[in-house]
C-alpha atoms as a PDB file:
ATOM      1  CA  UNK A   1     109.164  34.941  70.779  1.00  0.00           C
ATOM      2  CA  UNK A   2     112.568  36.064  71.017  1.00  0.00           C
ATOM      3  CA  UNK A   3     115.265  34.704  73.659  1.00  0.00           C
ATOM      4  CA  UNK A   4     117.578  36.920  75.580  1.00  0.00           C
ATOM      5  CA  UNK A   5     120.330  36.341  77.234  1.00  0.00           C
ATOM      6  CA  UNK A   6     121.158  38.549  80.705  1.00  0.00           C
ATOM      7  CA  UNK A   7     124.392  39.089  81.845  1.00  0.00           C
ATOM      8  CA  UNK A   8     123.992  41.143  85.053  1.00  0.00           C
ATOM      9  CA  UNK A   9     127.423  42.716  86.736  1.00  0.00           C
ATOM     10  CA  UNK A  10     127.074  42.242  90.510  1.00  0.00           C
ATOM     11  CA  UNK A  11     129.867  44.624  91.985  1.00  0.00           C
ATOM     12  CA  UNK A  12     127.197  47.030  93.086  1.00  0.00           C
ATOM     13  CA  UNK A  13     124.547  44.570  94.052  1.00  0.00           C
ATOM     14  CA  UNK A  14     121.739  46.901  94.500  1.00  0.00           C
ATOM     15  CA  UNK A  15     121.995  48.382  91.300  1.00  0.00           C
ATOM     16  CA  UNK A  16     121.812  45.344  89.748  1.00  0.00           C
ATOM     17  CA  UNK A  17     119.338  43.584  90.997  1.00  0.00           C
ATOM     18  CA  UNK A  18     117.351  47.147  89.933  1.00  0.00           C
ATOM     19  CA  UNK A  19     118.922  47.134  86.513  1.00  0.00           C
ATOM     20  CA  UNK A  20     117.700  43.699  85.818  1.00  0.00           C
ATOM     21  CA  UNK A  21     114.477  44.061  87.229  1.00  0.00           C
ATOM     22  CA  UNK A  22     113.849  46.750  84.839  1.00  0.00           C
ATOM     23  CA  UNK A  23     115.567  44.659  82.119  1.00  0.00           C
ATOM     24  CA  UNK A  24     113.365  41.708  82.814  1.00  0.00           C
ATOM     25  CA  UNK A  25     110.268  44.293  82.090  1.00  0.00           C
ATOM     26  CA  UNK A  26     110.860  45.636  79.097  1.00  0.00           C
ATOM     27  CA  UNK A  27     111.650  42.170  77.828  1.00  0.00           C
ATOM     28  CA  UNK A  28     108.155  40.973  79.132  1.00  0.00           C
ATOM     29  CA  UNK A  29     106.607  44.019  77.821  1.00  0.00           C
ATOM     30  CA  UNK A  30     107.820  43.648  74.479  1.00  0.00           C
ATOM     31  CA  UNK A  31     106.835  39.959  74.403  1.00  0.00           C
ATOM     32  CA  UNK A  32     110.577  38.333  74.477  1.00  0.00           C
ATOM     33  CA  UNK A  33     111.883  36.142  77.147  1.00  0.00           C
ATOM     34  CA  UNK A  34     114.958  35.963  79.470  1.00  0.00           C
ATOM     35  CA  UNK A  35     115.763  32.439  78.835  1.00  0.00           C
ATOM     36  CA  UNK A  36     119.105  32.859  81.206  1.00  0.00           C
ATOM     37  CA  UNK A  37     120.551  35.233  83.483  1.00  0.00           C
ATOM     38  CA  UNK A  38     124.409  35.418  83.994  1.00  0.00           C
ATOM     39  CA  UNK A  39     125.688  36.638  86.972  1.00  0.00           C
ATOM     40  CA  UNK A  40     129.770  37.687  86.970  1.00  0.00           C
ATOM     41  CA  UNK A  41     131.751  39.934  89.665  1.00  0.00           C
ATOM     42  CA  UNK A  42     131.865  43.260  87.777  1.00  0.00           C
ATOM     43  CA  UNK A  43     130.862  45.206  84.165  1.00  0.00           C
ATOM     44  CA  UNK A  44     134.811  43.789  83.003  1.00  0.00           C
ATOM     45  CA  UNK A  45     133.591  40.933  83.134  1.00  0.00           C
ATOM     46  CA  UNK A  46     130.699  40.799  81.006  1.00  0.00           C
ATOM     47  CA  UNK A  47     132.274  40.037  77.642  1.00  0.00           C
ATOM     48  CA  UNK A  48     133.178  35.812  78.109  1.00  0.00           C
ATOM     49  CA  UNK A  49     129.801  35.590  79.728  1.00  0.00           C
ATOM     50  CA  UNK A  50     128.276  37.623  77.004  1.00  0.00           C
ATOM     51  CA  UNK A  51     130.083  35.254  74.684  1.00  0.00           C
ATOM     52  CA  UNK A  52     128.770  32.184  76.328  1.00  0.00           C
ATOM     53  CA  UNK A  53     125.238  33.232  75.916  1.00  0.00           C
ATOM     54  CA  UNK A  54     125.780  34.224  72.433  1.00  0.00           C
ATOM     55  CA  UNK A  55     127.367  30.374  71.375  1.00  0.00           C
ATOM     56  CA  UNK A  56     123.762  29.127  72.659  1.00  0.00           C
ATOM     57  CA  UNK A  57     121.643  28.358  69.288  1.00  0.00           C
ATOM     58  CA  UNK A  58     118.495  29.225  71.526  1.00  0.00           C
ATOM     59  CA  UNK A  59     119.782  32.722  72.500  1.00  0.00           C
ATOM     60  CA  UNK A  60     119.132  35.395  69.864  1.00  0.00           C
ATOM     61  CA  UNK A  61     120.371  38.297  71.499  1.00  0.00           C
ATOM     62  CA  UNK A  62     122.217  39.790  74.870  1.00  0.00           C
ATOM     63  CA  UNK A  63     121.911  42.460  77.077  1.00  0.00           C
ATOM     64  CA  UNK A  64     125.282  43.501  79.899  1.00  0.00           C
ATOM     65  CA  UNK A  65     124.122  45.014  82.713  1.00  0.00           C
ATOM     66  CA  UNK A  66     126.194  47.005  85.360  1.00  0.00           C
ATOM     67  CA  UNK A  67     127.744  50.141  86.621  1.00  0.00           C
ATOM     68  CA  UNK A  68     130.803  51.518  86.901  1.00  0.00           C
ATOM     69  CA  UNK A  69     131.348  54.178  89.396  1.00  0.00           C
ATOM     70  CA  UNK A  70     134.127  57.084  89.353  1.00  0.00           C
ATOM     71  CA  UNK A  71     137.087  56.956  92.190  1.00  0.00           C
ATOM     72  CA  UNK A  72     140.296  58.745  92.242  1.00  0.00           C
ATOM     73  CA  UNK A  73     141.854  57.376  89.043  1.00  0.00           C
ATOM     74  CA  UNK A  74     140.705  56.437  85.438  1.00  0.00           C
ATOM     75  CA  UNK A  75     140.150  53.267  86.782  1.00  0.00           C
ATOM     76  CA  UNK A  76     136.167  54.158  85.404  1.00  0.00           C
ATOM     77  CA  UNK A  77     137.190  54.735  82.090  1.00  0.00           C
ATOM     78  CA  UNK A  78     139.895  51.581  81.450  1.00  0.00           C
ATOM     79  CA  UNK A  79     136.923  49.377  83.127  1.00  0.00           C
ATOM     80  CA  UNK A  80     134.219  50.682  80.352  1.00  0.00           C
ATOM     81  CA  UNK A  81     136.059  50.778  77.563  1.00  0.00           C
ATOM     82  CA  UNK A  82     137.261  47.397  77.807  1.00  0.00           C
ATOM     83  CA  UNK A  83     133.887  46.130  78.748  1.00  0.00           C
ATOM     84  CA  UNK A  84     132.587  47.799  75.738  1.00  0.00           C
ATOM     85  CA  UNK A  85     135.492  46.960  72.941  1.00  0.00           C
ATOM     86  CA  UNK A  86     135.024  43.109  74.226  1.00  0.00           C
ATOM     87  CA  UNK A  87     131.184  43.277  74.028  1.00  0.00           C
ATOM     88  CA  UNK A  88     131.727  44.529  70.477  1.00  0.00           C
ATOM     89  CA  UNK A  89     134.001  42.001  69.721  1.00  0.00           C
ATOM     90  CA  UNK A  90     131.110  39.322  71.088  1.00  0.00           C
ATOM     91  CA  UNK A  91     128.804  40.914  68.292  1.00  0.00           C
ATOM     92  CA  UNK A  92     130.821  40.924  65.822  1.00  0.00           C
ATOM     93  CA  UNK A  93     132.244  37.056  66.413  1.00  0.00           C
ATOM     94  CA  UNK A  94     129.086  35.623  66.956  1.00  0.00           C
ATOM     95  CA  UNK A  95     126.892  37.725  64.710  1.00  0.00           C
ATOM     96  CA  UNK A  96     124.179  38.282  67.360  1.00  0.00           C
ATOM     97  CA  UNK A  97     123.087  41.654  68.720  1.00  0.00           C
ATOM     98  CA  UNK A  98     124.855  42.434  71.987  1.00  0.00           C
ATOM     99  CA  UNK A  99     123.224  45.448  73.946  1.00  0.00           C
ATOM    100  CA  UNK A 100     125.779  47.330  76.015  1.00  0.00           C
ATOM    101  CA  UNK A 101     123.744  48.292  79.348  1.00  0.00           C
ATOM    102  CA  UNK A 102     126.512  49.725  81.889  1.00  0.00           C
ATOM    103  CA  UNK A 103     126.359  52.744  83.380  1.00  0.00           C
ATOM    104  CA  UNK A 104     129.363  54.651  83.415  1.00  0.00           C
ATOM    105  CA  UNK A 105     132.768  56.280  83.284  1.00  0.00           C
ATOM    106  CA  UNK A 106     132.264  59.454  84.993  1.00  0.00           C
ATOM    107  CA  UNK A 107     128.856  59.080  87.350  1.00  0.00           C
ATOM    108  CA  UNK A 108     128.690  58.840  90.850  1.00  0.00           C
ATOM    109  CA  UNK A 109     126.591  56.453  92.979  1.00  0.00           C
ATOM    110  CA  UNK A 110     124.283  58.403  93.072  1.00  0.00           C
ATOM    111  CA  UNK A 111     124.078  58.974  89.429  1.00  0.00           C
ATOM    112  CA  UNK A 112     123.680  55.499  88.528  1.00  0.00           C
ATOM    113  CA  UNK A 113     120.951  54.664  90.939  1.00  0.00           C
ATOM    114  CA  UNK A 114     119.365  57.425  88.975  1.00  0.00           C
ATOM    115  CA  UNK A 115     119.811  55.227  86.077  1.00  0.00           C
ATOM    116  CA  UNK A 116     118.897  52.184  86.764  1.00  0.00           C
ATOM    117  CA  UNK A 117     116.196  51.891  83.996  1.00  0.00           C
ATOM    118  CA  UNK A 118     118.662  51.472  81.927  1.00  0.00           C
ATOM    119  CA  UNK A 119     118.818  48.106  82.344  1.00  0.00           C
ATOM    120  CA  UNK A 120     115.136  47.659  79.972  1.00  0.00           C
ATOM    121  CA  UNK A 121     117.033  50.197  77.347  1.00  0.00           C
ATOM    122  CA  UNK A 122     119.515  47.850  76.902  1.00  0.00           C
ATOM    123  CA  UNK A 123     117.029  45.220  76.592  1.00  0.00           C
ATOM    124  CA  UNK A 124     115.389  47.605  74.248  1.00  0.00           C
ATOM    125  CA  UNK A 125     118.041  48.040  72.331  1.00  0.00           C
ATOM    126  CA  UNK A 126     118.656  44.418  71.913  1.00  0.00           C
ATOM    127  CA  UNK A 127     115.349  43.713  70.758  1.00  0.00           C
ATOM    128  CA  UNK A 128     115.479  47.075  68.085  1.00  0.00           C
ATOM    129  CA  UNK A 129     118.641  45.490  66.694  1.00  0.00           C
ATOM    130  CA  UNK A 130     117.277  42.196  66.484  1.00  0.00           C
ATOM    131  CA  UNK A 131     114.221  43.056  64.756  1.00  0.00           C
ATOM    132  CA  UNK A 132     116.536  44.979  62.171  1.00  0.00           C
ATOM    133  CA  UNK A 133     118.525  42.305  61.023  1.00  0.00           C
ATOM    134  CA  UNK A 134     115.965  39.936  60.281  1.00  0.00           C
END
């Protein structure tokens, strides 16, 4: 059975606890387990917890969860694509697939809570890659 690792971004709470609901799902659904959930204070965030999970021997893949909603400044776009380049650097460093699951640059609020099932592609996605590199 394979062992995910959650790292849920909790700046818009609601949305998360939605994203990882879903996330939780499809793991169940495709037979893996969420062996531990991290919870950090936004998607920027995600990358040293992401890491953490990745050192574990007993984790075999990861899934980031969040959202990042547009304001009046790029602020969006600098928050994503460092979430995303450190992510990739996780990957990469610790040879284990790491999902990206945030939602975001360029959605509203109400955008995202569209999106919330997301949160079980990423999981997907994590699985797919894992299953590949075996």
């Amino acid at each position: 059975m394979p062992s995910l690792g959650l790292v849920v971004a909790q700046f818009y709470g609601e949305l998360a606890a939605e994203m990882e609901q879903h996330a939780r799902d499809a793991a169940a659904e495709r037979g893996a387990e969420v062996a531990e959930m991290i919870p950090v204070p936004g998607a920027y965030d995600t990358p040293l917890a992401a890491d953490r999970l990745a050192r574990q021997e007993g984790i075999d893949a990861v899934a980031a969860l969040g959202a990042v909603v547009s304001g009046d400044t790029d602020h969006d776009q600098i928050i994503v694509d460092a979430a995303a380049q450190g992510l990739t650097d996780v990957s990469l460093d610790r040879d284990k697939p790491v999902a990206f699951g945030v939602l975001g640059p360029g959605m509203s609020g109400a955008e995202a809570r569209e999106r919330v099932e997301y949160g079980a592609r990423a999981v997907e996605s994590a699985l797919d890659q894992l299953e590949a590199l075996a």
